[in-house]
C-alpha atoms as a PDB file:
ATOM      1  CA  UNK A   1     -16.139  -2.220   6.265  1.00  0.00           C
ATOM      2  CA  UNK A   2     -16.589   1.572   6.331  1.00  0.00           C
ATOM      3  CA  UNK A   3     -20.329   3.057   5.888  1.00  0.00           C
ATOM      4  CA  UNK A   4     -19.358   4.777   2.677  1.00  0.00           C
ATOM      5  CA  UNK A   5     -17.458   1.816   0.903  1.00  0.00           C
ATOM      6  CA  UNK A   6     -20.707   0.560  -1.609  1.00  0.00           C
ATOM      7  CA  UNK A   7     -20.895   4.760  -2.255  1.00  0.00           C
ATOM      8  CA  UNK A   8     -17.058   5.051  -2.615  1.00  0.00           C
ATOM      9  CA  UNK A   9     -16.921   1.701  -4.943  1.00  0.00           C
ATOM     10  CA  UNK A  10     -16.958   2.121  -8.524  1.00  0.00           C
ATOM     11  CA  UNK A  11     -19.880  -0.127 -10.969  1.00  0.00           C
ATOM     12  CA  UNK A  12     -18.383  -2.674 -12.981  1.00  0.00           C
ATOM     13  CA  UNK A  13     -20.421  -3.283 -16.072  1.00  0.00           C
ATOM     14  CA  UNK A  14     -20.392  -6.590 -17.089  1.00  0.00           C
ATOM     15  CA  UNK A  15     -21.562  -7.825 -20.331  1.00  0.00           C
ATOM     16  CA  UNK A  16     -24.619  -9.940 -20.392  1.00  0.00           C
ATOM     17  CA  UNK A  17     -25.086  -9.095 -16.490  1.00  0.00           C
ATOM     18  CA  UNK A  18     -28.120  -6.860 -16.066  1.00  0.00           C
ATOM     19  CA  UNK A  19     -26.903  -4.572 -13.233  1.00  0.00           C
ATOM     20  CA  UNK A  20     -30.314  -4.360 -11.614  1.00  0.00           C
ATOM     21  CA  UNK A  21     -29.898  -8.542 -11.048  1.00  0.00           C
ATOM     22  CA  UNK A  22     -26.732  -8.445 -10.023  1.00  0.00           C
ATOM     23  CA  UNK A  23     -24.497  -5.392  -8.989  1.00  0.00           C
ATOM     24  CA  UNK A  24     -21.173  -5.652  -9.359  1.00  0.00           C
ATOM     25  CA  UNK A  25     -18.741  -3.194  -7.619  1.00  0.00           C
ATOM     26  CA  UNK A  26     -14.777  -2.379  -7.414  1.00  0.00           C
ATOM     27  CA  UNK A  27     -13.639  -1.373  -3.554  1.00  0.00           C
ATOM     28  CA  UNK A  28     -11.661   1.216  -3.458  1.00  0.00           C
ATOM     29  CA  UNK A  29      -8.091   0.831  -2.826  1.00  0.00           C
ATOM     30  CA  UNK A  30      -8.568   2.001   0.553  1.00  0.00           C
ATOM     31  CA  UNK A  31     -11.627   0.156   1.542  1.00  0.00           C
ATOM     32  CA  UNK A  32      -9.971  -3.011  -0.027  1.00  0.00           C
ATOM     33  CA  UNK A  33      -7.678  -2.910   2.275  1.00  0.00           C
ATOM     34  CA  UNK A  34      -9.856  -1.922   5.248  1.00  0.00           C
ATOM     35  CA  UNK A  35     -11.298  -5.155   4.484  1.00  0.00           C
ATOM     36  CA  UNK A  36      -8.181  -6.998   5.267  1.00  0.00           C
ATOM     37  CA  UNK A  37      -7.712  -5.379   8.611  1.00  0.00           C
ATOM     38  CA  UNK A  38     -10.422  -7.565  10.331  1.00  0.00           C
ATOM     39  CA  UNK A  39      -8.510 -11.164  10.117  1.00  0.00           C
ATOM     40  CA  UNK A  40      -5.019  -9.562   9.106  1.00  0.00           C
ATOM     41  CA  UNK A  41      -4.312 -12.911   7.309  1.00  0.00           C
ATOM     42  CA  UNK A  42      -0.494 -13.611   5.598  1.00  0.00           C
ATOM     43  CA  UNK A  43      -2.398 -13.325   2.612  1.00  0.00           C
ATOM     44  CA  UNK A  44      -4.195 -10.213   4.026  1.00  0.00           C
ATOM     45  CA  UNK A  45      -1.117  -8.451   4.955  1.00  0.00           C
ATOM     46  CA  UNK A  46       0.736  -9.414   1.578  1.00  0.00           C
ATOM     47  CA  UNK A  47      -2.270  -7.537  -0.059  1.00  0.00           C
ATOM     48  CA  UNK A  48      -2.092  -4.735   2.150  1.00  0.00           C
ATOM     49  CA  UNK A  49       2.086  -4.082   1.429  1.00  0.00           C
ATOM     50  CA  UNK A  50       0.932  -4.518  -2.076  1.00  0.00           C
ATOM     51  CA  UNK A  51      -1.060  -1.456  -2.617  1.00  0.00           C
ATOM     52  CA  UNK A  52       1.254   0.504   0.040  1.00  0.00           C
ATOM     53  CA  UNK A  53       3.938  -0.845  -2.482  1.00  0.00           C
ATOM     54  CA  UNK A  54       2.344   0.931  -5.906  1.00  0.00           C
ATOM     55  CA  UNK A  55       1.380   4.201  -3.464  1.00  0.00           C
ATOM     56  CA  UNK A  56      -2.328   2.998  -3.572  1.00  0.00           C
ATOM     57  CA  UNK A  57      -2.994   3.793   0.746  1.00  0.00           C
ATOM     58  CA  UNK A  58      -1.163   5.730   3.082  1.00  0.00           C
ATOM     59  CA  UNK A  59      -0.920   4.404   6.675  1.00  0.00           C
ATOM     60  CA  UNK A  60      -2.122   7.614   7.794  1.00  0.00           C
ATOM     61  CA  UNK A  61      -5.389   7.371   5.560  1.00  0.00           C
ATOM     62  CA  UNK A  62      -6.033   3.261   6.464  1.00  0.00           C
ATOM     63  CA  UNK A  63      -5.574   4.386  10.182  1.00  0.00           C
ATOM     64  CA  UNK A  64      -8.895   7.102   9.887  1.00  0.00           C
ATOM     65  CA  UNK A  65     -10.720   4.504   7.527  1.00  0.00           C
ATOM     66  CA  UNK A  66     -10.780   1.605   9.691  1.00  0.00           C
ATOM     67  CA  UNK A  67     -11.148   4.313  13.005  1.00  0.00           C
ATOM     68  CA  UNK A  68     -14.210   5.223  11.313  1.00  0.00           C
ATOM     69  CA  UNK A  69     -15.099   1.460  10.253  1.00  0.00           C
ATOM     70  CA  UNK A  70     -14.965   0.639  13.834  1.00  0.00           C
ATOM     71  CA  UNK A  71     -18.267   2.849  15.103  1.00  0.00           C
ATOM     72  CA  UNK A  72     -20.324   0.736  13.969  1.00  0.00           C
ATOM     73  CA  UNK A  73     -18.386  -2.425  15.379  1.00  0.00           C
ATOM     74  CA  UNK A  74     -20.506  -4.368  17.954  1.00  0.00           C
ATOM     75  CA  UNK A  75     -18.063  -6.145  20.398  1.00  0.00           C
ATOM     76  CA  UNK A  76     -14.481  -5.542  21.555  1.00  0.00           C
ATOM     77  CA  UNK A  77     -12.644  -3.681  19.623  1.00  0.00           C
ATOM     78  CA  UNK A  78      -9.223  -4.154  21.286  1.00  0.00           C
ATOM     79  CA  UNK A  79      -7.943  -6.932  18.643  1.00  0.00           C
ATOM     80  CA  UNK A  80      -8.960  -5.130  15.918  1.00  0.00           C
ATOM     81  CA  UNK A  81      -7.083  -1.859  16.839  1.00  0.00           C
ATOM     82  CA  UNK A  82      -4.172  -4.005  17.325  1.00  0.00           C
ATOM     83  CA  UNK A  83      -4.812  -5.241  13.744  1.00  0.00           C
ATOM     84  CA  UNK A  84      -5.192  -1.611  12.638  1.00  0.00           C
ATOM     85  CA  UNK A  85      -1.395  -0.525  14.274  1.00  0.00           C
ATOM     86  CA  UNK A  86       0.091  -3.749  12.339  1.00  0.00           C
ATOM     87  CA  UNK A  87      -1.417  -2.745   9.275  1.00  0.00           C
ATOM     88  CA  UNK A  88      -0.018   0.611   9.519  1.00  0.00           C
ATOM     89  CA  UNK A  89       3.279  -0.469  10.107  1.00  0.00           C
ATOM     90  CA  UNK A  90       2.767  -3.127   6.929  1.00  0.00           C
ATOM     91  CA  UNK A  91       2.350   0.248   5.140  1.00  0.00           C
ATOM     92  CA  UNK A  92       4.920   2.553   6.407  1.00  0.00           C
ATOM     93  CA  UNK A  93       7.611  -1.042   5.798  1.00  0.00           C
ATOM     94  CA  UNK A  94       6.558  -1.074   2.369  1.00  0.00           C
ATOM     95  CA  UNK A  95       5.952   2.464   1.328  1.00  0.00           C
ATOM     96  CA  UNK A  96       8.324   5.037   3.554  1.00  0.00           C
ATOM     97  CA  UNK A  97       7.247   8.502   1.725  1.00  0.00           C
ATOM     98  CA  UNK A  98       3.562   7.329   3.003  1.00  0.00           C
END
């Protein structure tokens, strides 16, 4: 996850759910599917066409994100950037103008 998701997420208020018990956030489209870079699942990479798919991420913007995400990774980092270029390309497959 990037530093900035939690300040990037939006509050979800819930009724009967005092927010200072329990806080309950919304990722944004972009950090949602930053998320999904990390195992790069089937289901992970059918999420991440679906937001390229209603023009939700750019390839060019999940490339920085997860870039960004990865300085304060501890460990290799060579899988993951291979996970990052396949998630791109999930993008630019399912959302050409992007």
């Amino acid at each position: 996850m990037h530093e900035d998701a939690h300040d990037d997420s939006v509050p979800l208020t819930l009724e009967g759910i005092d927010p200072e018990v329990l806080d309950v956030r919304i990722l944004t489209p972009l950090d949602l599917a930053v998320s999904k870079v990390g195992r790069l699942s089937a289901q992970d990479q059918a999420d991440i066409a679906a937001l390229a798919r209603r023009g939700l991420i750019t390839g060019e913007k999940l490339a920085k994100r997860a870039e960004e995400a990865l300085d304060l990774y501890v460990g290799d980092t060579q899988r993951l950037r291979g996970n990052i270029a396949a998630a791109v390309r999930i993008v630019a497959e399912n959302n050409p103008t992007n």
